[in-house]
N, C-alpha and C. Protein backbone atom coordinates (compact mmCIF):
# COMPACT_ATOMS: atom_id res chain seq x y z
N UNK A 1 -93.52 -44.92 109.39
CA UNK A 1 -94.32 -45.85 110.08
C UNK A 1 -94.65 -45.32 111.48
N UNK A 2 -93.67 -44.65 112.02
CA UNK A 2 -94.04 -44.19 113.27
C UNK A 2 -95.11 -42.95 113.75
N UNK A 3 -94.89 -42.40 112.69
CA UNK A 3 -95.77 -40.81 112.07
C UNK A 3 -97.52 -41.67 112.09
N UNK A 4 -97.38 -42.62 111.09
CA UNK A 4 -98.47 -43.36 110.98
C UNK A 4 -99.37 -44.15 112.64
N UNK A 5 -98.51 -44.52 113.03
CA UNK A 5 -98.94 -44.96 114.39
C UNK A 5 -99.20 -43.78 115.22
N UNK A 6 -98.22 -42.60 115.21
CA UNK A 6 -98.85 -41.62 116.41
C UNK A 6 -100.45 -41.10 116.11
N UNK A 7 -100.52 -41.10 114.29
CA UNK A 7 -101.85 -40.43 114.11
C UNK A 7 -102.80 -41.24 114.53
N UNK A 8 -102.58 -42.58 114.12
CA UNK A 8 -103.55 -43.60 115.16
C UNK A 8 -104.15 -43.70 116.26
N UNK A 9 -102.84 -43.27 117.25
CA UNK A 9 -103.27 -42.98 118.63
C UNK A 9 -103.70 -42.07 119.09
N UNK A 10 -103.32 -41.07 118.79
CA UNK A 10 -103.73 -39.29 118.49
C UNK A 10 -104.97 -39.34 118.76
N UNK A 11 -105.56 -39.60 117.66
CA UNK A 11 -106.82 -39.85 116.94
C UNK A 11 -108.03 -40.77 117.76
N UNK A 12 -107.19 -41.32 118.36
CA UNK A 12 -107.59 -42.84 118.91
C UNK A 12 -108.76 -43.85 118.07
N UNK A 13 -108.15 -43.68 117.00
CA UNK A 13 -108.56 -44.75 116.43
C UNK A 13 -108.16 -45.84 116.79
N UNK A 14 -106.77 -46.06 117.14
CA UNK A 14 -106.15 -47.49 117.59
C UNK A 14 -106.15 -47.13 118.97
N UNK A 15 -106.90 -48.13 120.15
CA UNK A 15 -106.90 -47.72 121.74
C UNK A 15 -105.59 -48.32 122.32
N UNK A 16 -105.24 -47.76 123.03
CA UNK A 16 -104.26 -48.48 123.64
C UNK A 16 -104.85 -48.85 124.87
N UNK A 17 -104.74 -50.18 125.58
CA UNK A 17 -105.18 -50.19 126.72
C UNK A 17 -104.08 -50.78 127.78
N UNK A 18 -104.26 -51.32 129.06
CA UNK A 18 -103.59 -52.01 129.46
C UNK A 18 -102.43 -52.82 129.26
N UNK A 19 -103.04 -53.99 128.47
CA UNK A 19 -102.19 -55.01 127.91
C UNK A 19 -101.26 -54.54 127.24
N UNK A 20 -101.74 -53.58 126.54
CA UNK A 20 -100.66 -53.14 125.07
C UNK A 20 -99.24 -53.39 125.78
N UNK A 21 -98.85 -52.57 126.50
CA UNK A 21 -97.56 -52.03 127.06
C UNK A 21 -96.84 -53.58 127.74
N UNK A 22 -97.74 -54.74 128.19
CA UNK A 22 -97.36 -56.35 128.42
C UNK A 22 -96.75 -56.34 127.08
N UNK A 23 -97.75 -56.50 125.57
CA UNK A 23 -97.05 -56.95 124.44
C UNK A 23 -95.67 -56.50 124.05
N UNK A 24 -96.04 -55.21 124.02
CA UNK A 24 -94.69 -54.35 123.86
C UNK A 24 -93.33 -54.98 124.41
N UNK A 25 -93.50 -55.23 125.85
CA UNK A 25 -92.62 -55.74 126.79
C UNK A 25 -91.89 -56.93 126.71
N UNK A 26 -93.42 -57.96 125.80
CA UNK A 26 -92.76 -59.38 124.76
C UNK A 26 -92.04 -59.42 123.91
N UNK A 27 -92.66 -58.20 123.09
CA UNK A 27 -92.30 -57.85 121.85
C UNK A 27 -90.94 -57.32 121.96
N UNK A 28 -90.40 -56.17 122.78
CA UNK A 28 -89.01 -56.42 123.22
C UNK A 28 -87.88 -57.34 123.65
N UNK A 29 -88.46 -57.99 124.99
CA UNK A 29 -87.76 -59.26 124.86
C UNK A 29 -87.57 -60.44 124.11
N UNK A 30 -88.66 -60.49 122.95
CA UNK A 30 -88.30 -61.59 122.02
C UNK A 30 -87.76 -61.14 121.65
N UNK A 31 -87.20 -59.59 120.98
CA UNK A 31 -86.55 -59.14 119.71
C UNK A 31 -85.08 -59.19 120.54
N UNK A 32 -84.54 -58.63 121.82
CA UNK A 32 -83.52 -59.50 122.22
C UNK A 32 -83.16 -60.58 122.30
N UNK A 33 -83.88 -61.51 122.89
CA UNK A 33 -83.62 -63.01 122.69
C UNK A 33 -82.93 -63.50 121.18
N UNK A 34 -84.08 -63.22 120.57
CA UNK A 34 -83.69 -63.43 119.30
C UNK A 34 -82.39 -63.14 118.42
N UNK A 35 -82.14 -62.29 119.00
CA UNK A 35 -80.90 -61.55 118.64
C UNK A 35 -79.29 -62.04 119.40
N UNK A 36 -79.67 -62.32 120.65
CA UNK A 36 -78.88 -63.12 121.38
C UNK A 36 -78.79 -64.98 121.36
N UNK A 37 -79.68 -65.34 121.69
CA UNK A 37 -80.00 -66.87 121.98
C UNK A 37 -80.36 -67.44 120.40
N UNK A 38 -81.19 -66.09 119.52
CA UNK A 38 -81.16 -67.18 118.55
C UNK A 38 -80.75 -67.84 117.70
N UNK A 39 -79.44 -67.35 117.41
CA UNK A 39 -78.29 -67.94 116.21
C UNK A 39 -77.58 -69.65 117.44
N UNK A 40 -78.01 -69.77 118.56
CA UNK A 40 -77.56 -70.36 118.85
C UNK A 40 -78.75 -71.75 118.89
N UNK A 41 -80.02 -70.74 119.10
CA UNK A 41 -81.29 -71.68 119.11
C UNK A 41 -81.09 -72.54 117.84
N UNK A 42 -81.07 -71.55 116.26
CA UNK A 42 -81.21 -71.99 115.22
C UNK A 42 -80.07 -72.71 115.05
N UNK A 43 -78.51 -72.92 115.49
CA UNK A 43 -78.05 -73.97 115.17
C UNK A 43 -78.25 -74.88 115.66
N UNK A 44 -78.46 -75.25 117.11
CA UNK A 44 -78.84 -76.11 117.48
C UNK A 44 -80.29 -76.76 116.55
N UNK A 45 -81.04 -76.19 116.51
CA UNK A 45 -82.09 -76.87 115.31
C UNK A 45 -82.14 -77.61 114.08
N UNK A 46 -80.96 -76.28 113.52
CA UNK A 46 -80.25 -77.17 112.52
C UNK A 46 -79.54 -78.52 112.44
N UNK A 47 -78.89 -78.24 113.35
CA UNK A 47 -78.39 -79.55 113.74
C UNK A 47 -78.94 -81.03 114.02
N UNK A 48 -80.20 -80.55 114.92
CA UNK A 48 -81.44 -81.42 114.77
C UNK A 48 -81.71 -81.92 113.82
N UNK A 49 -82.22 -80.86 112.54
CA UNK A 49 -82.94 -81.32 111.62
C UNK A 49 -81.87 -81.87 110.61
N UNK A 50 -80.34 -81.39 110.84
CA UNK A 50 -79.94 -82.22 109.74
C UNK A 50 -79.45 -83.86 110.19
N UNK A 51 -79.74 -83.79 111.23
CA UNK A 51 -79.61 -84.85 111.79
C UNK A 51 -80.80 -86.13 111.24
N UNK A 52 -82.14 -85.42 111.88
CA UNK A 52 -83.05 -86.08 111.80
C UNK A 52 -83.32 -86.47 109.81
N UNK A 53 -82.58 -85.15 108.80
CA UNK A 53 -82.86 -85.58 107.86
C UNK A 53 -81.54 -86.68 107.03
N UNK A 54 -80.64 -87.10 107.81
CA UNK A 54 -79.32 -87.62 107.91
C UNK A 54 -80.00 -89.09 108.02
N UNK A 55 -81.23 -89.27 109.21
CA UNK A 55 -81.51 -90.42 109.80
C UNK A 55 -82.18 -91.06 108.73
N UNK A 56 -83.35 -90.10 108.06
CA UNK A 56 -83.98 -90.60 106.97
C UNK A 56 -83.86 -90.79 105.35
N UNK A 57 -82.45 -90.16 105.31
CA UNK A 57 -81.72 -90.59 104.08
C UNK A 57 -81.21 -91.22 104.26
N UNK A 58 -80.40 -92.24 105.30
CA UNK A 58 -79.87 -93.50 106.18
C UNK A 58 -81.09 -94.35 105.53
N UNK A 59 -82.03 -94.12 106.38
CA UNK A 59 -83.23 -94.98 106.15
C UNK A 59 -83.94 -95.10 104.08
N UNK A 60 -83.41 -94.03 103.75
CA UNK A 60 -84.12 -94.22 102.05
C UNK A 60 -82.98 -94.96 101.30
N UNK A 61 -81.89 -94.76 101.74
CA UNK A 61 -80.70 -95.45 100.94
C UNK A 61 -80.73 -97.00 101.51
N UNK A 62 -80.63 -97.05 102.12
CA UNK A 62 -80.88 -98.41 103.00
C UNK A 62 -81.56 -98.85 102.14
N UNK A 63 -83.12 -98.59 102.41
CA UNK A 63 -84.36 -99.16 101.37
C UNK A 63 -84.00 -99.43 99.96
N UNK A 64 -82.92 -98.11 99.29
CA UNK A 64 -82.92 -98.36 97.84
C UNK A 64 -81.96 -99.60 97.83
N UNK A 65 -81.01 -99.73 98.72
CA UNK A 65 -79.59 -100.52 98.79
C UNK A 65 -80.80 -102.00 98.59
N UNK A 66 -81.56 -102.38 99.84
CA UNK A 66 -82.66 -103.87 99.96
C UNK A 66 -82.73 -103.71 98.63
N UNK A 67 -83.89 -102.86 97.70
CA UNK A 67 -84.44 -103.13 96.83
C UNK A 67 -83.47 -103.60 95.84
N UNK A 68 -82.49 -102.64 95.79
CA UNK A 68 -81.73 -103.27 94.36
C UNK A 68 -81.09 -104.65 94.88
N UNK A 69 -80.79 -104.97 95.55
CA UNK A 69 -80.38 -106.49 96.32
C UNK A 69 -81.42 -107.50 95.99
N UNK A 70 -82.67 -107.27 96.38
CA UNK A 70 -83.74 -107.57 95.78
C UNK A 70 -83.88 -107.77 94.49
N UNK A 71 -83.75 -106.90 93.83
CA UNK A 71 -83.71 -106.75 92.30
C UNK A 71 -82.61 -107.79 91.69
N UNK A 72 -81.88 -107.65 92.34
CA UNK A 72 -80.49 -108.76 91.36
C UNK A 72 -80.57 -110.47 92.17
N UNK A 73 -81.30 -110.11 93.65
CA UNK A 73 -81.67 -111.86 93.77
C UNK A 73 -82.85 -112.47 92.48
N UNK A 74 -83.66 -111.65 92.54
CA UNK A 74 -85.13 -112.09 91.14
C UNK A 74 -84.36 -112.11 90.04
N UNK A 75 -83.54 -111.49 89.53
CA UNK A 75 -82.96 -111.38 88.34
C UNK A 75 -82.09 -112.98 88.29
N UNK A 76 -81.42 -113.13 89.77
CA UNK A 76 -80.70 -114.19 89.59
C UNK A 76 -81.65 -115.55 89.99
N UNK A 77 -83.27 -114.92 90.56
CA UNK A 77 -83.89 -116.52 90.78
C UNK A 77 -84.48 -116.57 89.26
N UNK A 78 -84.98 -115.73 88.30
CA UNK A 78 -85.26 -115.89 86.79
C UNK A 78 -84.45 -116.59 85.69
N UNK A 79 -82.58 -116.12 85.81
CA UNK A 79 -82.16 -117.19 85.43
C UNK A 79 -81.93 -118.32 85.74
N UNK A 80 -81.98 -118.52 87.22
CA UNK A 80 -82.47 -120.44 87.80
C UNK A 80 -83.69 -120.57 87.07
N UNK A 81 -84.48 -120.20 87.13
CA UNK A 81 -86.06 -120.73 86.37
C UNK A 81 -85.70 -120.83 85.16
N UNK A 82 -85.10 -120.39 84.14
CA UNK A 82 -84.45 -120.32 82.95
C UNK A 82 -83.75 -121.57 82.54
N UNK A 83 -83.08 -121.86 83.52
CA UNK A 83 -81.94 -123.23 84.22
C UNK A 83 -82.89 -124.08 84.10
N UNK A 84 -83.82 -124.00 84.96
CA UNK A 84 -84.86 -125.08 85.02
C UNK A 84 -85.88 -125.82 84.38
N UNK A 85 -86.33 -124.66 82.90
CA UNK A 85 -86.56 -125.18 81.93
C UNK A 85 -85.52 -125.64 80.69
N UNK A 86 -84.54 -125.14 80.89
CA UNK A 86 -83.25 -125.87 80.02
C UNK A 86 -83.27 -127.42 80.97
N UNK A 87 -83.29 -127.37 81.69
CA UNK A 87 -83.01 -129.03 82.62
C UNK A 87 -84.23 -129.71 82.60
N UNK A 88 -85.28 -129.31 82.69
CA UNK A 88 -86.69 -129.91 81.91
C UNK A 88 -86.76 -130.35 80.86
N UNK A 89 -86.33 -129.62 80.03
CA UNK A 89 -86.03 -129.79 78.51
C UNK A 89 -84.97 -131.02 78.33
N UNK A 90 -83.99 -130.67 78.80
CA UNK A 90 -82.60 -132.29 78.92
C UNK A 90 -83.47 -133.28 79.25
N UNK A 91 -84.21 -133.36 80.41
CA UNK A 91 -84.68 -134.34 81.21
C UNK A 91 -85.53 -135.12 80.04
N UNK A 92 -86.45 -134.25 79.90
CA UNK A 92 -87.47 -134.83 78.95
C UNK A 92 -86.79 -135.45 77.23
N UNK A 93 -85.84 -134.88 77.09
CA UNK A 93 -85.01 -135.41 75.65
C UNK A 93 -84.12 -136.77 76.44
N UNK A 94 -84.24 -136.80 77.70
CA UNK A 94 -83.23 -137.96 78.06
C UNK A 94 -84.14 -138.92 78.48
N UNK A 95 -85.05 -138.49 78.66
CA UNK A 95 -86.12 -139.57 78.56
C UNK A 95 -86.60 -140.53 76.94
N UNK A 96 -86.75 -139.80 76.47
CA UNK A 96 -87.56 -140.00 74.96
C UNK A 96 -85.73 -140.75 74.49
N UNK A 97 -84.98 -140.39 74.93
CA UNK A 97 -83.83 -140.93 74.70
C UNK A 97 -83.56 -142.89 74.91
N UNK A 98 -83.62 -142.86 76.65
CA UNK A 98 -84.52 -143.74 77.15
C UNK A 98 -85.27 -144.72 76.59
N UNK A 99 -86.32 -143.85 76.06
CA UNK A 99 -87.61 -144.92 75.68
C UNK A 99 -87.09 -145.58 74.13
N UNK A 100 -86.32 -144.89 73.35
CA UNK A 100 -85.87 -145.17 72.24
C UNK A 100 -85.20 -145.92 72.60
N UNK A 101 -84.08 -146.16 73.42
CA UNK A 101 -83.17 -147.36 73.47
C UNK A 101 -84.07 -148.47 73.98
N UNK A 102 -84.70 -148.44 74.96
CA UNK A 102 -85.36 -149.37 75.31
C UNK A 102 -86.32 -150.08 74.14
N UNK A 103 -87.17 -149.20 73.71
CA UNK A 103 -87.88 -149.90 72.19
C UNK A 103 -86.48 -150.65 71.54
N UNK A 104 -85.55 -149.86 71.11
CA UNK A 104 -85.07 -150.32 70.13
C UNK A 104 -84.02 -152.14 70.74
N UNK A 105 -83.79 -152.31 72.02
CA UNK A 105 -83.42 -152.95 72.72
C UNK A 105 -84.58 -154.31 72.55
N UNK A 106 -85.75 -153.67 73.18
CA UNK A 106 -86.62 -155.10 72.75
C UNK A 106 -86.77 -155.44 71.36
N UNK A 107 -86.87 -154.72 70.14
CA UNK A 107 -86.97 -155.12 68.93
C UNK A 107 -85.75 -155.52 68.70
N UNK A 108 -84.89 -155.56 68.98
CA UNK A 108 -83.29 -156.25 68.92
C UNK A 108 -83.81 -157.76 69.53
N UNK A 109 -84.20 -157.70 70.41
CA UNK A 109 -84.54 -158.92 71.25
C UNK A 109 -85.39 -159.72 70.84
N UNK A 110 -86.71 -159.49 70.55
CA UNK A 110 -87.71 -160.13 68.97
C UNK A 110 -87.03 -160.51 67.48
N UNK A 111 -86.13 -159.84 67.28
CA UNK A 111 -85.64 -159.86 66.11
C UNK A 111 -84.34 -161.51 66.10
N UNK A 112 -83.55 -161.01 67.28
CA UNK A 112 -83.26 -162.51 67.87
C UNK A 112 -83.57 -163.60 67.69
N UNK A 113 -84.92 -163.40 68.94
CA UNK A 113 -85.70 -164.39 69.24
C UNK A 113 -86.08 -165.12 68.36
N UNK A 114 -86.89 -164.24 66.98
CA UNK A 114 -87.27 -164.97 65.54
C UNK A 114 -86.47 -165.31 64.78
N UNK A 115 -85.53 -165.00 64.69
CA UNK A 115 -84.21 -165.28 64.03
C UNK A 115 -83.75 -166.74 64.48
N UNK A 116 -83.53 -166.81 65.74
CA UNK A 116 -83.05 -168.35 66.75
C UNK A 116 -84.37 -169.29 66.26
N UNK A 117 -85.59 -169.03 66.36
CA UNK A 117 -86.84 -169.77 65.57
C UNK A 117 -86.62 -170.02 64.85
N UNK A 118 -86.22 -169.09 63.38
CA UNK A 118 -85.95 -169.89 62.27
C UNK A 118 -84.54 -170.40 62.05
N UNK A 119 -83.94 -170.39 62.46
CA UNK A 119 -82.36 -170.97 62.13
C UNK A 119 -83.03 -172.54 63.03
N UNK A 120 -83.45 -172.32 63.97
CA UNK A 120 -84.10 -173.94 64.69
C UNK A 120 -84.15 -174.60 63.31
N UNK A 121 -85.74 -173.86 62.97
CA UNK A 121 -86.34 -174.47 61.98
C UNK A 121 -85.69 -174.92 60.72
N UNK A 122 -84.79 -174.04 60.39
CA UNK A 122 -83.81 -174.27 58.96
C UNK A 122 -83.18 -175.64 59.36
N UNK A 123 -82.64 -175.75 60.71
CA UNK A 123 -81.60 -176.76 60.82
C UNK A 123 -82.53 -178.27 60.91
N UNK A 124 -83.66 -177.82 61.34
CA UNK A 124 -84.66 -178.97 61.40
C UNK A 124 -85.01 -179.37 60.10
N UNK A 125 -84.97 -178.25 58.98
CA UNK A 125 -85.74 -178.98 58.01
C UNK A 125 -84.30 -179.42 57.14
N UNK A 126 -83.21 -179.08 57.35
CA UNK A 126 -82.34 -179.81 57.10
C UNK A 126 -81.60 -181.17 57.37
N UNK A 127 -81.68 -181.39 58.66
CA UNK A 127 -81.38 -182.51 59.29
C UNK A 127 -82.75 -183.57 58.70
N UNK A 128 -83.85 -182.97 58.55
CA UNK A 128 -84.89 -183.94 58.13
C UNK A 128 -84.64 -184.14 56.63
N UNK A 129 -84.44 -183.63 55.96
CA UNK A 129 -84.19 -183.62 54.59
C UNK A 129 -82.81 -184.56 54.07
N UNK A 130 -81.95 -184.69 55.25
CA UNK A 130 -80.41 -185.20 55.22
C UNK A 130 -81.11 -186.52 55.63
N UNK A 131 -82.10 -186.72 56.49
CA UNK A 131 -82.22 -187.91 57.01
C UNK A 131 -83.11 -189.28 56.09
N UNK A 132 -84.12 -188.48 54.95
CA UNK A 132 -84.75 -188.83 54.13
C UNK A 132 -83.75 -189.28 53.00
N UNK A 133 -82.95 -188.02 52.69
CA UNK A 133 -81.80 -188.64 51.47
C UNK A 133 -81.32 -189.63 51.92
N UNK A 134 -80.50 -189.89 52.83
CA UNK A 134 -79.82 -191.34 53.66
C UNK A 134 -80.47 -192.34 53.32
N UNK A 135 -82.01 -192.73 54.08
CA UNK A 135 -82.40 -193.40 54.09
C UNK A 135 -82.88 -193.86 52.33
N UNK A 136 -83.29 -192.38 51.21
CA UNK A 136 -83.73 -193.35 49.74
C UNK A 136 -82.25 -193.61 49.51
N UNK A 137 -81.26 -192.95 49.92
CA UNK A 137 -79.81 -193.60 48.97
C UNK A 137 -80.04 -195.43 49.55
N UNK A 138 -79.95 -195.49 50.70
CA UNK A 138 -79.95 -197.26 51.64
C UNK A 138 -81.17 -198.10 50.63
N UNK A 139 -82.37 -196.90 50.54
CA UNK A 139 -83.36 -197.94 49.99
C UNK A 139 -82.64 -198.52 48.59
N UNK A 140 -82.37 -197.67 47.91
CA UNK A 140 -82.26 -197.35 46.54
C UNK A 140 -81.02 -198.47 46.37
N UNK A 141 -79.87 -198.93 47.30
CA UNK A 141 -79.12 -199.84 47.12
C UNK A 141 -79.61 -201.30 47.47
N UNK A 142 -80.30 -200.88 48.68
CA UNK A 142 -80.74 -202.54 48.67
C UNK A 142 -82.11 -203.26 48.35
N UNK A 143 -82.80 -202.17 48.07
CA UNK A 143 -84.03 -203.31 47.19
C UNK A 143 -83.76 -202.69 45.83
N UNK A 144 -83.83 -201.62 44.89
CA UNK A 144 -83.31 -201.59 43.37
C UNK A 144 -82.27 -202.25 43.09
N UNK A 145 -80.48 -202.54 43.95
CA UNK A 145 -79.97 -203.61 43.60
C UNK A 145 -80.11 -204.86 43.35
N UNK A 146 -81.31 -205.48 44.36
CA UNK A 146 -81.35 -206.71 44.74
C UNK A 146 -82.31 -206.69 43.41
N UNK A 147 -82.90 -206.48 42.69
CA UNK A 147 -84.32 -206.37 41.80
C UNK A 147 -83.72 -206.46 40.63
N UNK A 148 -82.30 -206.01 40.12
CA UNK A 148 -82.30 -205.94 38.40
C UNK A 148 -81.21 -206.97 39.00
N UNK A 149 -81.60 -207.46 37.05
CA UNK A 149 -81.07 -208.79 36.40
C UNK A 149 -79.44 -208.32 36.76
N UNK A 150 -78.70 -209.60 37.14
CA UNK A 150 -77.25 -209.66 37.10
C UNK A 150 -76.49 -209.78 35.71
N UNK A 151 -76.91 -208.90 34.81
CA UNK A 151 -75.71 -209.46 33.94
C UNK A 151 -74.44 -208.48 33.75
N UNK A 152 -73.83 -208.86 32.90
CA UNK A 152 -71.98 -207.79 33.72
C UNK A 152 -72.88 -206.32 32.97
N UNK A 153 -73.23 -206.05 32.14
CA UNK A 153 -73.93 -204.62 31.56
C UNK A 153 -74.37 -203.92 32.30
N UNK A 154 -75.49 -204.19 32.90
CA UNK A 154 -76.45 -204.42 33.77
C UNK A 154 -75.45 -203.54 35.39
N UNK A 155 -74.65 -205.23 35.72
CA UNK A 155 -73.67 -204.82 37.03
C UNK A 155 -73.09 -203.90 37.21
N UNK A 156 -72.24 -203.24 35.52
CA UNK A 156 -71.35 -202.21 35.78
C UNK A 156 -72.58 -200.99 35.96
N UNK A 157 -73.40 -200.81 34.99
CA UNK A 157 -74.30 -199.46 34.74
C UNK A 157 -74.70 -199.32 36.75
N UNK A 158 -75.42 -200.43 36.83
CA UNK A 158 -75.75 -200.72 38.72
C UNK A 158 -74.54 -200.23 39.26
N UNK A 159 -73.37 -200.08 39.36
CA UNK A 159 -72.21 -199.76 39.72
C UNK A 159 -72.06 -198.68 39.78
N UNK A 160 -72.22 -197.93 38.49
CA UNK A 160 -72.18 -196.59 37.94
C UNK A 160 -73.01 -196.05 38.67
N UNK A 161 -74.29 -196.40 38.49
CA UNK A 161 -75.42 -195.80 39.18
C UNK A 161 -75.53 -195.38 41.20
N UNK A 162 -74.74 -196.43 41.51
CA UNK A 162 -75.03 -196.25 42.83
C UNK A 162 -73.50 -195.46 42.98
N UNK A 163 -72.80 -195.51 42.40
CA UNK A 163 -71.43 -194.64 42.73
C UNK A 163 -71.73 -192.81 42.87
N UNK A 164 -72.72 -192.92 41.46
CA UNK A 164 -73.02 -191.65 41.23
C UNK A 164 -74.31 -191.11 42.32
N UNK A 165 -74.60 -191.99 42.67
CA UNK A 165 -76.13 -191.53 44.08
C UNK A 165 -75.08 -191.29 44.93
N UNK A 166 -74.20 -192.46 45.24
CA UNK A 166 -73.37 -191.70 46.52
C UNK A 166 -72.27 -190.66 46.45
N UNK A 167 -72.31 -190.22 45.55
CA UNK A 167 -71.66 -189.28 45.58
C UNK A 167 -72.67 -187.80 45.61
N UNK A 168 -73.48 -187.94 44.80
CA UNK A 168 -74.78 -187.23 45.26
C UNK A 168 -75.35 -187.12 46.63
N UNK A 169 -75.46 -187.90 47.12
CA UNK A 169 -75.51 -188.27 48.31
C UNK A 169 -74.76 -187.04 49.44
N UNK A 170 -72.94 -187.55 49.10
CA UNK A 170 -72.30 -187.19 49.89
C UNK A 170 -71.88 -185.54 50.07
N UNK A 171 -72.50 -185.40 48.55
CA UNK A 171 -72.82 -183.86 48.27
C UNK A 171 -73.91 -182.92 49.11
N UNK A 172 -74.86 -183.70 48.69
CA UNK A 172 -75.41 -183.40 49.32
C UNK A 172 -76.04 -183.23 51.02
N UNK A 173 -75.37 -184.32 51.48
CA UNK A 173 -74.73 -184.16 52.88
C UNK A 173 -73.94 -182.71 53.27
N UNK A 174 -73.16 -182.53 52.32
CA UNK A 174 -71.88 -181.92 52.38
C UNK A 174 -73.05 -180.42 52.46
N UNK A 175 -73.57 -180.00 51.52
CA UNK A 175 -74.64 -178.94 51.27
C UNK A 175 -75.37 -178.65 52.36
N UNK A 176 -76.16 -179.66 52.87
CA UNK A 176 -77.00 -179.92 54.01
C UNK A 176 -76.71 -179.62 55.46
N UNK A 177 -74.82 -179.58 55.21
CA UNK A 177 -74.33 -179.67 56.40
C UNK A 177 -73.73 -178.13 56.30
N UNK A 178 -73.51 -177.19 55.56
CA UNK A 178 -73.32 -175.91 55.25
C UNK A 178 -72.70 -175.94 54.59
N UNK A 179 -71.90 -177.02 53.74
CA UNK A 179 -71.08 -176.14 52.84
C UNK A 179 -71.61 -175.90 51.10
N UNK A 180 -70.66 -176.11 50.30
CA UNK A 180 -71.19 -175.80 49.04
C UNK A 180 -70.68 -177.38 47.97
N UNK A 181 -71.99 -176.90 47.27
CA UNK A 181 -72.06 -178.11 46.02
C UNK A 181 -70.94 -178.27 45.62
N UNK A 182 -70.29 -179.30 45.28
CA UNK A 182 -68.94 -179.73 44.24
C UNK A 182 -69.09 -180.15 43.11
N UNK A 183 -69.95 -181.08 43.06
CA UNK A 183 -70.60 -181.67 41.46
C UNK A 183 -71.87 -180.69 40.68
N UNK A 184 -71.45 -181.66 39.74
CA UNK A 184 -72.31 -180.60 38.63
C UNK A 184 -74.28 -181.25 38.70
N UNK A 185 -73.88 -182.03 39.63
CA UNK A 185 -75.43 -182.60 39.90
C UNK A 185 -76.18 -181.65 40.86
N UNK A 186 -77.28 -181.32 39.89
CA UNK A 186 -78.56 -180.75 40.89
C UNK A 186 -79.49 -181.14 41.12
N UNK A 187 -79.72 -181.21 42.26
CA UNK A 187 -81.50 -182.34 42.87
C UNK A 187 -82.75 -181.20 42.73
């Protein structure tokens, strides 16, 4: 290389002028420097930069640390929303729940109601029916008694006859009033 440079200059193909011998003079003292100051330059740099790249893997881990924190709050607000249509779902079956008892509560209550109507009515058309028998048994003794001939035939059969109404009668009272027939008589 050096052979190569003298023919250069030799030759003067390559000029040397002035300056050259300034560069040279740089070109020396950097190559000392360098040799001295710079294992101390470059650690110090290093140091810098592993610093500065210390700061920003601080800063990317950080970020990943938020995100996945992030990640498992959504994960845990998805199963609340999850929650929330399961509790929508209850709500709405406890409703329809609700409305079923309530229907079924008033038709309990109609069913009552018509029920108490006709038991009225039953007892009405019973008491009216008890009150009609009474009165033909009364008729039936005192104007059909008073009307047939007195003779003893006659008196006993009349005897017979009204024994057997009132006992019909009292049967039928007895029926009227809830319980059950005893005689073999049916009206």
């Amino acid at each position: 290389m050096f052979g190569i440079a003298a023919f250069l200059v030799s030759k003067e193909l390559y000029v040397l002028e002035h300056n050259f011998f300034n560069g040279v003079s740089i070109a020396a003292t950097s190559a000392v420097g360098m040799k001295t100051i710079g294992p101390h330059i470059a650690a110090h740099a290093d140091k810098r930069i592993e610093l500065i790249e210390k700061q920003y893997k601080d800063i990317h881990k950080e970020a990943i640390r938020q995100y996945e924190e992030a990640i498992i709050l959504e994960k845990h607000e998805q199963w609340r929303a999850e929650g929330q249509l399961l509790l929508l779902d209850a709500k709405r079956k406890s409703v329809a729940i609700q409305l079923e008892a309530e229907y079924r509560e008033r038709v309990m209550d109609a069913y009552n109601k018509v029920k108490q109507h006709l038991d009225w009515e039953l007892e009405q058309e019973r008491v009216i029916r008890a009150l009609a028998h009474k009165h033909m048994v009364q008729w039936v003794r005192s104007e059909v008694g008073h009307t047939i001939v007195s003779s003893a035939f006659e008196k006993r059969f009349i005897k017979q006859c009204i024994e057997e109404l009132t006992s019909i009668a009292q049967t039928k009272e007895t029926f009227l009033q809830g319980g059950s027939e005893s005689s073999n008589y049916k009206l």
